[in-house]
Every structure is written in structure tokens, then in C-alpha cells.
PDB file of N, CA and C in Angstrom:
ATOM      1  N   UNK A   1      25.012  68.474  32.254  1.00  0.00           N
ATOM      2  CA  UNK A   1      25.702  69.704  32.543  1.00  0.00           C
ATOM      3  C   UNK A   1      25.227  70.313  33.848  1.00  0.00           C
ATOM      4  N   UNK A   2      24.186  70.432  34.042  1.00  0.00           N
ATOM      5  CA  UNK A   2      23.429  70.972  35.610  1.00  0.00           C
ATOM      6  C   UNK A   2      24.109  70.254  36.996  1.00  0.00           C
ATOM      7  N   UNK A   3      24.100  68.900  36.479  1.00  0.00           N
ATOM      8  CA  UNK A   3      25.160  67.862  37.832  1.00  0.00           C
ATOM      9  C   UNK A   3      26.134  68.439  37.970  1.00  0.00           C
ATOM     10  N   UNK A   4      26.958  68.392  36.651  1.00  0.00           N
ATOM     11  CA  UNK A   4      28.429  69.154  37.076  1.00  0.00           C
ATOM     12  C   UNK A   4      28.289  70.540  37.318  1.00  0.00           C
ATOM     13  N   UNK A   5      27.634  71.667  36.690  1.00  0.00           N
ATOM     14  CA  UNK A   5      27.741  72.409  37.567  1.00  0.00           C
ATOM     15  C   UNK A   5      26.686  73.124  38.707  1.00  0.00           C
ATOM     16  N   UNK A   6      26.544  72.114  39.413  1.00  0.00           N
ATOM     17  CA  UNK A   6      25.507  71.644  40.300  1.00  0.00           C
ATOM     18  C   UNK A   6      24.618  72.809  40.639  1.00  0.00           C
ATOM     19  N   UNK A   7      23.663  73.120  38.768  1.00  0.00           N
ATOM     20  CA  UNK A   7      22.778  73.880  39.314  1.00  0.00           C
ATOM     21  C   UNK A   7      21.270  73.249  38.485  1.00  0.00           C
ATOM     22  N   UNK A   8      20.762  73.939  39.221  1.00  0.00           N
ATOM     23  CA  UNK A   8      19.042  72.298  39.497  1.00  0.00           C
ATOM     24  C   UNK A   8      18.163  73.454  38.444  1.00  0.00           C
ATOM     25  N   UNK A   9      17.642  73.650  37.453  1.00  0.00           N
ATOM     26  CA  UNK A   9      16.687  74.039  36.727  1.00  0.00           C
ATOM     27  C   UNK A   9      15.497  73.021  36.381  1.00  0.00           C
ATOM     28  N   UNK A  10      14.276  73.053  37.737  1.00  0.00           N
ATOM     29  CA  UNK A  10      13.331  72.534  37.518  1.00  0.00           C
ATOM     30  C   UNK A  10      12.345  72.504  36.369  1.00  0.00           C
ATOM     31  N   UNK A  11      12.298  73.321  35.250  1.00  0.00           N
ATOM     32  CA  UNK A  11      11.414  73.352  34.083  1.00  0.00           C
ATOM     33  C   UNK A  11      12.433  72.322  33.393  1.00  0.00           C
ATOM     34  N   UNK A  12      13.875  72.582  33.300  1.00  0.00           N
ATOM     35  CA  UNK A  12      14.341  71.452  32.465  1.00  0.00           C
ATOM     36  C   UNK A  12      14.377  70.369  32.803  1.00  0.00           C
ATOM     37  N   UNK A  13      14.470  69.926  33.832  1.00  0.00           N
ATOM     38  CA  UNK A  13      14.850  68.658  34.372  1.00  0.00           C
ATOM     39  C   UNK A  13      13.716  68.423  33.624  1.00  0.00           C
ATOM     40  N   UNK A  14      11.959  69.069  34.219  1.00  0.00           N
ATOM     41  CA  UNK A  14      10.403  67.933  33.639  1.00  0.00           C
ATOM     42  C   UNK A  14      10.920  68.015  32.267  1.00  0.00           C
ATOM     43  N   UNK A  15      11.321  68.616  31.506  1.00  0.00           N
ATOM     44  CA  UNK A  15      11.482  68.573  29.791  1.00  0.00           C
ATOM     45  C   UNK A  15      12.108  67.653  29.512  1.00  0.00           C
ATOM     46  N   UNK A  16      13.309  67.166  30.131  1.00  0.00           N
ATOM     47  CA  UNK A  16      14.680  66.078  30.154  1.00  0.00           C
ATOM     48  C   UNK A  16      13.726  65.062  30.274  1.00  0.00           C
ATOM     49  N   UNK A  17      12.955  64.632  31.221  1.00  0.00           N
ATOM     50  CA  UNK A  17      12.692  63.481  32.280  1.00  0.00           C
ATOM     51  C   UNK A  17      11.646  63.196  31.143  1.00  0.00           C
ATOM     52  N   UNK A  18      10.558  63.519  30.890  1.00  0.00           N
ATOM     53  CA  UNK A  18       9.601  63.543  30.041  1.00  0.00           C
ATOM     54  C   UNK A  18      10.227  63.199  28.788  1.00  0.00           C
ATOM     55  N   UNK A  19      10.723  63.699  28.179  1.00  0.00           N
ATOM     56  CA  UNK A  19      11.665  63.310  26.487  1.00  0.00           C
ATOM     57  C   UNK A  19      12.087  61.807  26.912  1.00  0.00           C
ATOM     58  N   UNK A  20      12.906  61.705  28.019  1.00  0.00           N
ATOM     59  CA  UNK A  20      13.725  60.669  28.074  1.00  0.00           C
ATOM     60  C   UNK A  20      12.825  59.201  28.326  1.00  0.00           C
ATOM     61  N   UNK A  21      11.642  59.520  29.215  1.00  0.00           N
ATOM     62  CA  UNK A  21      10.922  58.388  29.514  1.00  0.00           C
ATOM     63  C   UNK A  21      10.004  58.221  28.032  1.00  0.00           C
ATOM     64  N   UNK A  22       9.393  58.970  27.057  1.00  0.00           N
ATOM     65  CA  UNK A  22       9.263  58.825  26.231  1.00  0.00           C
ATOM     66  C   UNK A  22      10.179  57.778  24.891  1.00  0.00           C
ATOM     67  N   UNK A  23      11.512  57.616  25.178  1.00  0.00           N
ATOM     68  CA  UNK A  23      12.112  57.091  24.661  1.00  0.00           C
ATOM     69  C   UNK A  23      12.954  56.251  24.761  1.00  0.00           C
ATOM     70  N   UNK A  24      13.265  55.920  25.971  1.00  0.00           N
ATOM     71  CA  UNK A  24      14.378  55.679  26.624  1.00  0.00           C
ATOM     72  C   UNK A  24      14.091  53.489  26.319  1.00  0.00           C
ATOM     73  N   UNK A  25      13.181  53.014  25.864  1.00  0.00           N
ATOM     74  CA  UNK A  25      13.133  52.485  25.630  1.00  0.00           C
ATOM     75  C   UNK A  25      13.221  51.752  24.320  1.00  0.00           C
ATOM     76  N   UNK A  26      13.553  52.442  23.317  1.00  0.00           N
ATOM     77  CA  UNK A  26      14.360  52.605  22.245  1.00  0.00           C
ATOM     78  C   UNK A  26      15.809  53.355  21.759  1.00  0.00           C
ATOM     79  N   UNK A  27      16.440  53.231  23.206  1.00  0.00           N
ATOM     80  CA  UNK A  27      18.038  54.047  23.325  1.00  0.00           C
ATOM     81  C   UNK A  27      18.677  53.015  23.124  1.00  0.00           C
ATOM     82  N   UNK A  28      20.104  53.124  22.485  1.00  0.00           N
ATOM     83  CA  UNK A  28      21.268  52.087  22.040  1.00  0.00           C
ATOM     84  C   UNK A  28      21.813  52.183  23.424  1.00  0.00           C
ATOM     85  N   UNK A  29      22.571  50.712  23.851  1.00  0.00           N
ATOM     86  CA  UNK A  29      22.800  50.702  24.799  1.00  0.00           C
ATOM     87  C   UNK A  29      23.570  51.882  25.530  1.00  0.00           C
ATOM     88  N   UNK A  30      24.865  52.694  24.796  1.00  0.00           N
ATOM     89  CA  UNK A  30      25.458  54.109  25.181  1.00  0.00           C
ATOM     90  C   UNK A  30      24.534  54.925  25.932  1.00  0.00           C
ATOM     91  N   UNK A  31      23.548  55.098  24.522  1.00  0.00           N
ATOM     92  CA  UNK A  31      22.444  56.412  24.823  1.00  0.00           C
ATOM     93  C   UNK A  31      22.050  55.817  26.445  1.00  0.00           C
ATOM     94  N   UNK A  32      21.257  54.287  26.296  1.00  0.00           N
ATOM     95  CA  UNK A  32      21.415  53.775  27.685  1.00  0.00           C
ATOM     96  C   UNK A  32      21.852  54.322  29.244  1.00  0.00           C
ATOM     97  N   UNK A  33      22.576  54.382  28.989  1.00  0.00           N
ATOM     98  CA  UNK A  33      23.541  53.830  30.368  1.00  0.00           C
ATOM     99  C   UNK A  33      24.189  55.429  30.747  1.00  0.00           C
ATOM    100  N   UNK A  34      24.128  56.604  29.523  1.00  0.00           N
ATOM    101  CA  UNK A  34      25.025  57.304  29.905  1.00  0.00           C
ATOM    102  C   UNK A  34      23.490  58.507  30.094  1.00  0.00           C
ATOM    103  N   UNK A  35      22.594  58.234  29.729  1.00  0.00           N
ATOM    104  CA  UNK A  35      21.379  58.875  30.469  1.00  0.00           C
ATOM    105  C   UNK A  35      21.099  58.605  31.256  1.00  0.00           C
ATOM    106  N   UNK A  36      21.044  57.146  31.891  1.00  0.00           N
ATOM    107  CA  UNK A  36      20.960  56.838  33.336  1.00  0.00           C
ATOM    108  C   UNK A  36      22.078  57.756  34.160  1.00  0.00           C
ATOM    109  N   UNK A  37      23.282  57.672  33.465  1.00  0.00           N
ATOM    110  CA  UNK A  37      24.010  58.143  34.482  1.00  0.00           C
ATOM    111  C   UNK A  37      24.263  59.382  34.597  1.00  0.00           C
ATOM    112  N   UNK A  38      23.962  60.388  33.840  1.00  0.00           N
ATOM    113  CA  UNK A  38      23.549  61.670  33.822  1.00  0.00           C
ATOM    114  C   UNK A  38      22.528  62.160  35.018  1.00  0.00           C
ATOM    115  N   UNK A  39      21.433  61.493  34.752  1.00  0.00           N
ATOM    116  CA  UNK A  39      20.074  61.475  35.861  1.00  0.00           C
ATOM    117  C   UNK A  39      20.800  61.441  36.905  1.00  0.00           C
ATOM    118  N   UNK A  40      21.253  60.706  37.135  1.00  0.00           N
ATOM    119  CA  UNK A  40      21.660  60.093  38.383  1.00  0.00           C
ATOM    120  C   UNK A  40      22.600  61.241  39.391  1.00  0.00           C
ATOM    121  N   UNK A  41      24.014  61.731  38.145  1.00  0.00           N
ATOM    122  CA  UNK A  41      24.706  62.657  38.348  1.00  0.00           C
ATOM    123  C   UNK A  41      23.972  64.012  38.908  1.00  0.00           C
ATOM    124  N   UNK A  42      22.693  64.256  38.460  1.00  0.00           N
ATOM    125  CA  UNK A  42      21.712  65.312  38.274  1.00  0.00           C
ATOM    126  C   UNK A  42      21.066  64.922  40.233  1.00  0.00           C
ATOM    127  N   UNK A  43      20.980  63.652  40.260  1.00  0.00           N
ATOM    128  CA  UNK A  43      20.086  63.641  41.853  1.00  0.00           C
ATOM    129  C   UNK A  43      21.326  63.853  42.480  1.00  0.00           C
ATOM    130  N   UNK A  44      22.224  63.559  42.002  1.00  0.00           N
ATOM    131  CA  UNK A  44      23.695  64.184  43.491  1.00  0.00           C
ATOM    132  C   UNK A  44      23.505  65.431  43.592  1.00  0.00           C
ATOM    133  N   UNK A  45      23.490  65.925  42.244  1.00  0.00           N
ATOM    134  CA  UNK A  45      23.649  67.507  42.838  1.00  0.00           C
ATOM    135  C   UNK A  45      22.105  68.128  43.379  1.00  0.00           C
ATOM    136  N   UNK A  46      20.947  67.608  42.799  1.00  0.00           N
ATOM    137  CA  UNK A  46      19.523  68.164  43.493  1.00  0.00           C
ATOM    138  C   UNK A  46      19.727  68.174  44.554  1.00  0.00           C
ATOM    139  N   UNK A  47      20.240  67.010  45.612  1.00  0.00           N
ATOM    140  CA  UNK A  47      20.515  67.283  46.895  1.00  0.00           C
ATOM    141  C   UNK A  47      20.643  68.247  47.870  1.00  0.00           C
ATOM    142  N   UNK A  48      21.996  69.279  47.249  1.00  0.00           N
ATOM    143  CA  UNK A  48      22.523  70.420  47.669  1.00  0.00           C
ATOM    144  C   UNK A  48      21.726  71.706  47.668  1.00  0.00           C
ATOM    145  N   UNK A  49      20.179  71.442  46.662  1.00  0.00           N
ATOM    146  CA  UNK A  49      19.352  72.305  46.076  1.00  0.00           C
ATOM    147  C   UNK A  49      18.207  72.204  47.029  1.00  0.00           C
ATOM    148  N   UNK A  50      18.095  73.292  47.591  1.00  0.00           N
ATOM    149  CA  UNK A  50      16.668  73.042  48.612  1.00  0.00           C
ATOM    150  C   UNK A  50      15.443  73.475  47.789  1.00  0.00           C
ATOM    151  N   UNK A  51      14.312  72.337  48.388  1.00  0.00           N
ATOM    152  CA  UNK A  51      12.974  72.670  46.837  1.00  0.00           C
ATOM    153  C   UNK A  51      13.339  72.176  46.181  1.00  0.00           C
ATOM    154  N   UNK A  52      14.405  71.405  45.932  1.00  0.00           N
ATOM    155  CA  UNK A  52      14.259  69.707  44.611  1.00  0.00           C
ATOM    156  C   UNK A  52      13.599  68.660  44.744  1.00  0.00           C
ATOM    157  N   UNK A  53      13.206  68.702  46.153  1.00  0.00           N
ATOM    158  CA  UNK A  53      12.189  67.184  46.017  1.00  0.00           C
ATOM    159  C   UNK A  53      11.397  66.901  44.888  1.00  0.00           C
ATOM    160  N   UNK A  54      10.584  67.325  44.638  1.00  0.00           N
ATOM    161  CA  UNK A  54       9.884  66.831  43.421  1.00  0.00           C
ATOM    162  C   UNK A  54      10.741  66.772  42.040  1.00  0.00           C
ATOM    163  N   UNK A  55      11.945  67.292  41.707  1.00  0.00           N
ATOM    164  CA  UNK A  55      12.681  66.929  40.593  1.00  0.00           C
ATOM    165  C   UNK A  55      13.402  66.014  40.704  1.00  0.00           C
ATOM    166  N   UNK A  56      13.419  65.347  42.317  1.00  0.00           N
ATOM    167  CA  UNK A  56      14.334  64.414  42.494  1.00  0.00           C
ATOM    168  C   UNK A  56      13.472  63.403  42.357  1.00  0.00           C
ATOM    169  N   UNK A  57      12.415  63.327  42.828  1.00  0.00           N
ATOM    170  CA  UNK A  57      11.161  61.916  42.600  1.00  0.00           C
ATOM    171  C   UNK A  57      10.987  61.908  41.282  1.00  0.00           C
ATOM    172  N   UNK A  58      10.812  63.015  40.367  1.00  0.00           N
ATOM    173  CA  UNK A  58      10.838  62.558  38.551  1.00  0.00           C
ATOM    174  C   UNK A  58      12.079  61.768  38.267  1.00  0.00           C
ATOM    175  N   UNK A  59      13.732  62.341  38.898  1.00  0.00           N
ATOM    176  CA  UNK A  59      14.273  61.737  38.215  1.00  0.00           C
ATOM    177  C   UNK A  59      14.443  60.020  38.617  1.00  0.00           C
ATOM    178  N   UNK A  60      14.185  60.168  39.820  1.00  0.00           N
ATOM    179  CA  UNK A  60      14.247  58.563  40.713  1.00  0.00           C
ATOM    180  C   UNK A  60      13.363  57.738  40.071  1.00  0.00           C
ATOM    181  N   UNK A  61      12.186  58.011  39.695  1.00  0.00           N
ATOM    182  CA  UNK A  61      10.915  57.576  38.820  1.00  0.00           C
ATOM    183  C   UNK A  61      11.609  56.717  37.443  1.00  0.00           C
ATOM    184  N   UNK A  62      12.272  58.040  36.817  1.00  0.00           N
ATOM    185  CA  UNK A  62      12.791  57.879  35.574  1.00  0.00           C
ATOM    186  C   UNK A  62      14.078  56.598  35.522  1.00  0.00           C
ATOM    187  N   UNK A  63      14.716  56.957  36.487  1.00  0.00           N
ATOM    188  CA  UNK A  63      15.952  55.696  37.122  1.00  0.00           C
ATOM    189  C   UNK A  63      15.484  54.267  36.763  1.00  0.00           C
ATOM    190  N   UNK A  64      14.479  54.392  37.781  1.00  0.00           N
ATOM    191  CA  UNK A  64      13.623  52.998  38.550  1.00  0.00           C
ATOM    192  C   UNK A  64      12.993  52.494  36.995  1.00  0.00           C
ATOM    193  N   UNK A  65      12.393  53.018  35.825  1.00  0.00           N
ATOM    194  CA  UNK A  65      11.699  52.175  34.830  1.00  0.00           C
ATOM    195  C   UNK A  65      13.003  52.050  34.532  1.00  0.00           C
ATOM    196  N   UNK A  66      14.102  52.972  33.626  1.00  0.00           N
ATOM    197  CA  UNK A  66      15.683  52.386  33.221  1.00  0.00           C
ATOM    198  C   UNK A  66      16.060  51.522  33.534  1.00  0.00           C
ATOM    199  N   UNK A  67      16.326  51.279  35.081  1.00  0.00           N
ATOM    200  CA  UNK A  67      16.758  49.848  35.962  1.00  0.00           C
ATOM    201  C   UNK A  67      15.663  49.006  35.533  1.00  0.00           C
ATOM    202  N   UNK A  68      14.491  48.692  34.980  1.00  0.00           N
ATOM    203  CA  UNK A  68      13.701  47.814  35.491  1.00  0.00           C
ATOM    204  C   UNK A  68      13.712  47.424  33.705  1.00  0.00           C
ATOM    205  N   UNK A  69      14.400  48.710  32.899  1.00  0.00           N
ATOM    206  CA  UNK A  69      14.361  48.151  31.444  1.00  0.00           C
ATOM    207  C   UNK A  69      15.622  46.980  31.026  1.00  0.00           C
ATOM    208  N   UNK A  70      16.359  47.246  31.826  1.00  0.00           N
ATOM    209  CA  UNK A  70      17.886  46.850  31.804  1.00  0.00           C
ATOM    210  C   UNK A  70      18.263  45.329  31.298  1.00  0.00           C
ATOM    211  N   UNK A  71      17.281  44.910  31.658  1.00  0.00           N
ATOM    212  CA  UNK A  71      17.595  43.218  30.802  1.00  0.00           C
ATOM    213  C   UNK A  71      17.189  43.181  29.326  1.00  0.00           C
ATOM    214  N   UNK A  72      16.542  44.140  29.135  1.00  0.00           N
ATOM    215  CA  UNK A  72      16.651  44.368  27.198  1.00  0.00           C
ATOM    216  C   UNK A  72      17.684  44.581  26.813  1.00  0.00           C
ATOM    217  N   UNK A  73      18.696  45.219  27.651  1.00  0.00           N
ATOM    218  CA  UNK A  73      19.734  45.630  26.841  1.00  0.00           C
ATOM    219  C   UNK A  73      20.623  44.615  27.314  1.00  0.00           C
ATOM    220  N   UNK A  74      20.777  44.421  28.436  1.00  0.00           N
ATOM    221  CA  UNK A  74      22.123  43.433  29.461  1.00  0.00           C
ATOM    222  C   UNK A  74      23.456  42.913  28.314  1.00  0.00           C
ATOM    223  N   UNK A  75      22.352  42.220  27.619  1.00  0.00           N
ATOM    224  CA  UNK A  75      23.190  41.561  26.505  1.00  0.00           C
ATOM    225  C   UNK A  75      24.573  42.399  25.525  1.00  0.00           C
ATOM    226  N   UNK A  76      23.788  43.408  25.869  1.00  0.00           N
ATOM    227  CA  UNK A  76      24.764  44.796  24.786  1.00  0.00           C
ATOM    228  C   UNK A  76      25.593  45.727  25.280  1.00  0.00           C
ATOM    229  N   UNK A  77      25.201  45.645  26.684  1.00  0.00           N
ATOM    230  CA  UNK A  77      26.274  46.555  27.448  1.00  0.00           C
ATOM    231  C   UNK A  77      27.580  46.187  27.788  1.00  0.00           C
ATOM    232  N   UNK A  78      28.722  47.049  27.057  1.00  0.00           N
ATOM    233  CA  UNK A  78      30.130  47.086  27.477  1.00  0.00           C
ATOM    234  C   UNK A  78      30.573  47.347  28.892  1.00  0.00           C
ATOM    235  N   UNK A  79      31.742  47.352  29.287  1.00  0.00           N
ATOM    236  CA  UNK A  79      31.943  47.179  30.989  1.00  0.00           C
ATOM    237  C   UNK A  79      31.814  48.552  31.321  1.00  0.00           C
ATOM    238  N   UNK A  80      32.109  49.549  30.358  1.00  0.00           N
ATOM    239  CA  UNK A  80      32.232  51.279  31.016  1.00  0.00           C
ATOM    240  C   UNK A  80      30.265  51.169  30.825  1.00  0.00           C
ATOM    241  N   UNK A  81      29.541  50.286  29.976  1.00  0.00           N
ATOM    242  CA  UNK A  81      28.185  50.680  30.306  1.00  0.00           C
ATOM    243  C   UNK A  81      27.528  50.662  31.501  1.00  0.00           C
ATOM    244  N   UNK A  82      27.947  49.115  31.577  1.00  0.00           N
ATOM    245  CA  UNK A  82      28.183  48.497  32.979  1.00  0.00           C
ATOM    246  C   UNK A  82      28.008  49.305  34.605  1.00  0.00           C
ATOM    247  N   UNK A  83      29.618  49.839  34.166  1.00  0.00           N
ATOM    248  CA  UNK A  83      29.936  50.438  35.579  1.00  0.00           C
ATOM    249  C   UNK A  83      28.929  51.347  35.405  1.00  0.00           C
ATOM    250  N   UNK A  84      28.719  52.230  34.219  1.00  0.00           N
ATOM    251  CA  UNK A  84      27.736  53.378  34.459  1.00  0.00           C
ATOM    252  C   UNK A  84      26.224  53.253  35.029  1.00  0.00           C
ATOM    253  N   UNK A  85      25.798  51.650  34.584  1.00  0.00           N
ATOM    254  CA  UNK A  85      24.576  52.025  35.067  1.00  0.00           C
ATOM    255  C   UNK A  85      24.584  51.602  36.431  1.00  0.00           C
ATOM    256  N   UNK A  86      25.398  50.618  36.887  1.00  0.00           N
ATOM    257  CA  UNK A  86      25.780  50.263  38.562  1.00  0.00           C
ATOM    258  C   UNK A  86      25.974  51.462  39.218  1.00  0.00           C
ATOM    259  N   UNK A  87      27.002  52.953  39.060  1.00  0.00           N
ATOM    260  CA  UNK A  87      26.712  53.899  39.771  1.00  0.00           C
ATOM    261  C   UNK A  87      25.843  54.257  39.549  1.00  0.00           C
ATOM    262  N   UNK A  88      25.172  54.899  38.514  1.00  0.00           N
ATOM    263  CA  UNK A  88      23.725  55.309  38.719  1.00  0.00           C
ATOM    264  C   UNK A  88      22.467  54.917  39.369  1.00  0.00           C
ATOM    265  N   UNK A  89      22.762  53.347  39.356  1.00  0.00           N
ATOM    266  CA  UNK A  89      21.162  52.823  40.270  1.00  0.00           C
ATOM    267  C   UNK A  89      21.982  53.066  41.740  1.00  0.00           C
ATOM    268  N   UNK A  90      23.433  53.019  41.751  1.00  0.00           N
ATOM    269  CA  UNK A  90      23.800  53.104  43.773  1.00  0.00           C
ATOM    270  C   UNK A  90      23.729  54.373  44.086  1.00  0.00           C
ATOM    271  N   UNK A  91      23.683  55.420  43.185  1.00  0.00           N
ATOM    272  CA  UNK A  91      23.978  56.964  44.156  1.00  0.00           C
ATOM    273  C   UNK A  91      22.727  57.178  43.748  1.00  0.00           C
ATOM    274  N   UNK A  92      21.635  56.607  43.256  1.00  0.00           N
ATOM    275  CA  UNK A  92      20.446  57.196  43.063  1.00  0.00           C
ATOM    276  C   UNK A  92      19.567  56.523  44.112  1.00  0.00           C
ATOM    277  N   UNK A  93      19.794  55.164  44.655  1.00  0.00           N
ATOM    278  CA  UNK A  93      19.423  54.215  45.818  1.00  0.00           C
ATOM    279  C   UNK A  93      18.101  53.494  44.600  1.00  0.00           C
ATOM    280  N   UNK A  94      18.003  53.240  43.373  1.00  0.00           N
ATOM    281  CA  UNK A  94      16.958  52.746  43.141  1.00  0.00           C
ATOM    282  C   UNK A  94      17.315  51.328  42.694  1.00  0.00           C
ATOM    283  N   UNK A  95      18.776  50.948  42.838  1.00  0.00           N
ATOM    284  CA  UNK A  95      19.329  49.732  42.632  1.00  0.00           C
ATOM    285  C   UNK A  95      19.244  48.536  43.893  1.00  0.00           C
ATOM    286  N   UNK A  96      19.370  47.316  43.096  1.00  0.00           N
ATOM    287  CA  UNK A  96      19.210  46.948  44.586  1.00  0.00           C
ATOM    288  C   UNK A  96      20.080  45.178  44.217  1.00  0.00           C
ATOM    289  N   UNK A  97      20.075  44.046  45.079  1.00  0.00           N
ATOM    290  CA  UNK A  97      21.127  43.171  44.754  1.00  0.00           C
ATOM    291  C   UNK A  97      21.118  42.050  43.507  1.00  0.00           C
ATOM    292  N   UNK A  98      19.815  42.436  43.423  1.00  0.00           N
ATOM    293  CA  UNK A  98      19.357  41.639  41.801  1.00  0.00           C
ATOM    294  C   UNK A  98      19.809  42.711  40.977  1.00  0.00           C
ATOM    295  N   UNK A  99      19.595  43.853  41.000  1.00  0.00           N
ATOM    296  CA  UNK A  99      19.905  44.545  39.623  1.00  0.00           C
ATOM    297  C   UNK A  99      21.653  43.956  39.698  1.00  0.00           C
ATOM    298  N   UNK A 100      22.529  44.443  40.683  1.00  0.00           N
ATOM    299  CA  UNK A 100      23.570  44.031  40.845  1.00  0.00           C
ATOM    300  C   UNK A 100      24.238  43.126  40.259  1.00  0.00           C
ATOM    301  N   UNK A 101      23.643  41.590  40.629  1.00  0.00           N
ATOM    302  CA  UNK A 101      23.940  40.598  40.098  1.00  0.00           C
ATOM    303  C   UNK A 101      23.557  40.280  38.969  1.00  0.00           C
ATOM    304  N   UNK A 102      22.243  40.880  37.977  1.00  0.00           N
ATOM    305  CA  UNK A 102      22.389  40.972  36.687  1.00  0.00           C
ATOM    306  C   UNK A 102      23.455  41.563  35.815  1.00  0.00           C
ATOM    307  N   UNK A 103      24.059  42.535  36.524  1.00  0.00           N
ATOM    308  CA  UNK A 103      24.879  43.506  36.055  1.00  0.00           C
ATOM    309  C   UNK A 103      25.903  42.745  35.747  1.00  0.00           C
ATOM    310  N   UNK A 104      26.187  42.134  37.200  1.00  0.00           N
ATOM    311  CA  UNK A 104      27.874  41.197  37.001  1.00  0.00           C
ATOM    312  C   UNK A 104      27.441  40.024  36.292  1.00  0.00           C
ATOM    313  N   UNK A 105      26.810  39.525  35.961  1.00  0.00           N
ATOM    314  CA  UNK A 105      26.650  38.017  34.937  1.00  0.00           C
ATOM    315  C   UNK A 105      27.105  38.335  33.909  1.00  0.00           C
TER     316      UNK A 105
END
């Protein structure tokens, strides 16, 4: 909700980011892919927010283990999971041409 209405509440984001890395490795692929892409939605709009740097390095942090969890799930993700987590690692820049090409296999 903060992405879309692109407003940056730094106490929540650490509460979000923290819960999520806590768990995020026991998320069904949905929960997956559509928290990545939330985060992600969340660093577009930090952008516009001056004094987000550091909520933007938690959430990039948080991205980067997601992307790096992603072959646990690969197997389970549908194509809208898919696309979701491909935009999320490209507008977040923590993707790169291997994640890519895991994605499309």
C-alpha cells in the first residue's frame, strides 16, 4: 500500500522487512513472488522520498536473499509468479542474467 500510494514510512518498512526475512523462506510460492513484488513496488516509490536510503538498502537486502532463495521454489511458480518476481529483481536492479534465465526455463 505505501508503493501505491507512494508514501515511505520508515518504522514500517524495518517491521515489514524484518517479519518478512524472518520467514520468507517458508512462503508458498504466491506469498513468494507477490512480497517480492510488493518490496520492490515499495523501492520505486522510496526513490521519490528523500532520506530513504537506508529503507531502500533493507529492502534491496531483503530482494537479494528472495532472488537468491528462488530455486526452492522455481519448480512451483506460475507465469503471473514468474513475471512478478522478474519485475521485481529488474526495477529493484538486484536481478541479473542467471536469475533471468532460471526464470525462463
Amino acid at each position: 500500500a505505501m508503493g501505491t500510494l507512494r508514501s515511505v514510512h520508515k518504522g514500517l518498512i524495518e517491521v515489514a522487512v524484518n517479519l518478512c526475512q524472518r520467514e520468507l523462506d517458508q512462503f508458498k510460492p504466491f506469498e513468494f513472488a507477490s512480497s517480492l513484488w510488493a518490496f520492490a513496488r515499495l523501492i520505486v516509490a522510496a526513490r521519490e522520498v528523500p532520506g530513504t536510503q537506508a529503507s531502500q538498502a533493507q529492502i534491496r537486502n531483503l530482494l537479494q536473499r528472495g532472488i537468491g532463495l528462488i530455486s526452492s521454489v522455481l519448480d512451483e511458480l506460475r507465469l503471473r509468479f514468474v513475471v512478478m518476481v522478474a519485475w521485481a529483481a529488474s526495477v529493484s536492479h538486484c536481478g541479473d542474467s542467471q536469475l533471468m534465465g532460471a526464470l525462463a526455463a
